[in-house]
Protein backbone atom coordinates (compact mmCIF):
# COMPACT_ATOMS: atom_id res chain seq x y z
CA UNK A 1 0.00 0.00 0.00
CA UNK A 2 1.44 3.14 -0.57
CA UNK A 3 1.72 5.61 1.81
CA UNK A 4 2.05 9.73 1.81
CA UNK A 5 2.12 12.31 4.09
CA UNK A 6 -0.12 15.55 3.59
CA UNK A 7 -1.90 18.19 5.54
CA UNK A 8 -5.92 18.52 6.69
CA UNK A 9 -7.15 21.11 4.00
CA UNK A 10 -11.10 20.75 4.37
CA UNK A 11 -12.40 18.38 6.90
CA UNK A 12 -16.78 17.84 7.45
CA UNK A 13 -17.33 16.40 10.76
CA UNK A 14 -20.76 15.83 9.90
CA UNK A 15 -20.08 13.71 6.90
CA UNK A 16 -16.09 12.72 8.37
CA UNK A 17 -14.58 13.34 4.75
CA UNK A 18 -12.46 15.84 3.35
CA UNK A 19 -9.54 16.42 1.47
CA UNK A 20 -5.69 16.65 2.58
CA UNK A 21 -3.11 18.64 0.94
CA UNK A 22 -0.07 16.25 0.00
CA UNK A 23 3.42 17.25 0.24
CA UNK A 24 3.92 17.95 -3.52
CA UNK A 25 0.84 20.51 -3.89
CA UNK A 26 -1.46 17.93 -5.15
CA UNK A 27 -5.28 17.44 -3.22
CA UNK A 28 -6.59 14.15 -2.41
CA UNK A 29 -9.75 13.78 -0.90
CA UNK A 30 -10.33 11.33 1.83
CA UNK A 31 -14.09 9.58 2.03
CA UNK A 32 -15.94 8.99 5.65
CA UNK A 33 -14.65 4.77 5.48
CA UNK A 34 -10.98 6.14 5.76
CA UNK A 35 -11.43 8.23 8.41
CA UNK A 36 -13.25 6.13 10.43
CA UNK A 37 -10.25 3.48 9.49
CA UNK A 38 -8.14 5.70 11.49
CA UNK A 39 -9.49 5.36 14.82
CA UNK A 40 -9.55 9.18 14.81
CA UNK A 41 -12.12 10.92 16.74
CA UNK A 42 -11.20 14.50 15.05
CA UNK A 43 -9.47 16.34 12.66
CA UNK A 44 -8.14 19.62 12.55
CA UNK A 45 -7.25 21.91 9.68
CA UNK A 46 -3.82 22.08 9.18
CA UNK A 47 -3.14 18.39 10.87
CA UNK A 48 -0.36 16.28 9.75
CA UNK A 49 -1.92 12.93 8.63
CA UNK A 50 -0.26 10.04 7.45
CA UNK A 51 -2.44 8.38 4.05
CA UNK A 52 -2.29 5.10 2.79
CA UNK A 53 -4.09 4.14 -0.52
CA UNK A 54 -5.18 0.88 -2.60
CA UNK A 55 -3.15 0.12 -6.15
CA UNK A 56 -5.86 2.55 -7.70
CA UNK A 57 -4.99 5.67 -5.32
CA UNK A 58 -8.11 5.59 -3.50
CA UNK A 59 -7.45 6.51 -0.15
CA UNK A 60 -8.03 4.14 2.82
CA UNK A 61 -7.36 5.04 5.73
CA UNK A 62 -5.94 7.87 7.28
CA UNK A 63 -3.55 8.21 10.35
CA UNK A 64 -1.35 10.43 12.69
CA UNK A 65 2.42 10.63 11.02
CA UNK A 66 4.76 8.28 13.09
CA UNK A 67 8.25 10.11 14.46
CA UNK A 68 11.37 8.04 13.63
């Protein structure tokens, strides 16, 4: 799976999708099964998440970035 790091641009509580910001400029929207993937109760804007998507780029699940 790969995995990405980006940044909470829009985030709908009510419908718990949104779209992140990735590192190279590029928007990737994130649907309400991902989030609730994550075992996230809340986002943020401007949270770092980590994303991992399928082999078609769909994202599927979102997380908080690990520090190594």
């Amino acid at each position: 799976m790969p995995v990405m790091q980006g940044t909470v641009a829009t985030y709908d509580a009510a419908t718990r999708s949104g779209v992140l910001l990735l590192d190279d400029g590029t928007e990737l929207a994130f649907p309400a099964a991902a989030f609730d993937a994550s075992g996230l109760r809340l986002l943020r804007l401007g949270q770092r998440l980590r994303v991992e998507t399928d082999e078609t780029g769909a994202v599927v699940r979102v997380t908080l970035p690990t520090m190594t």
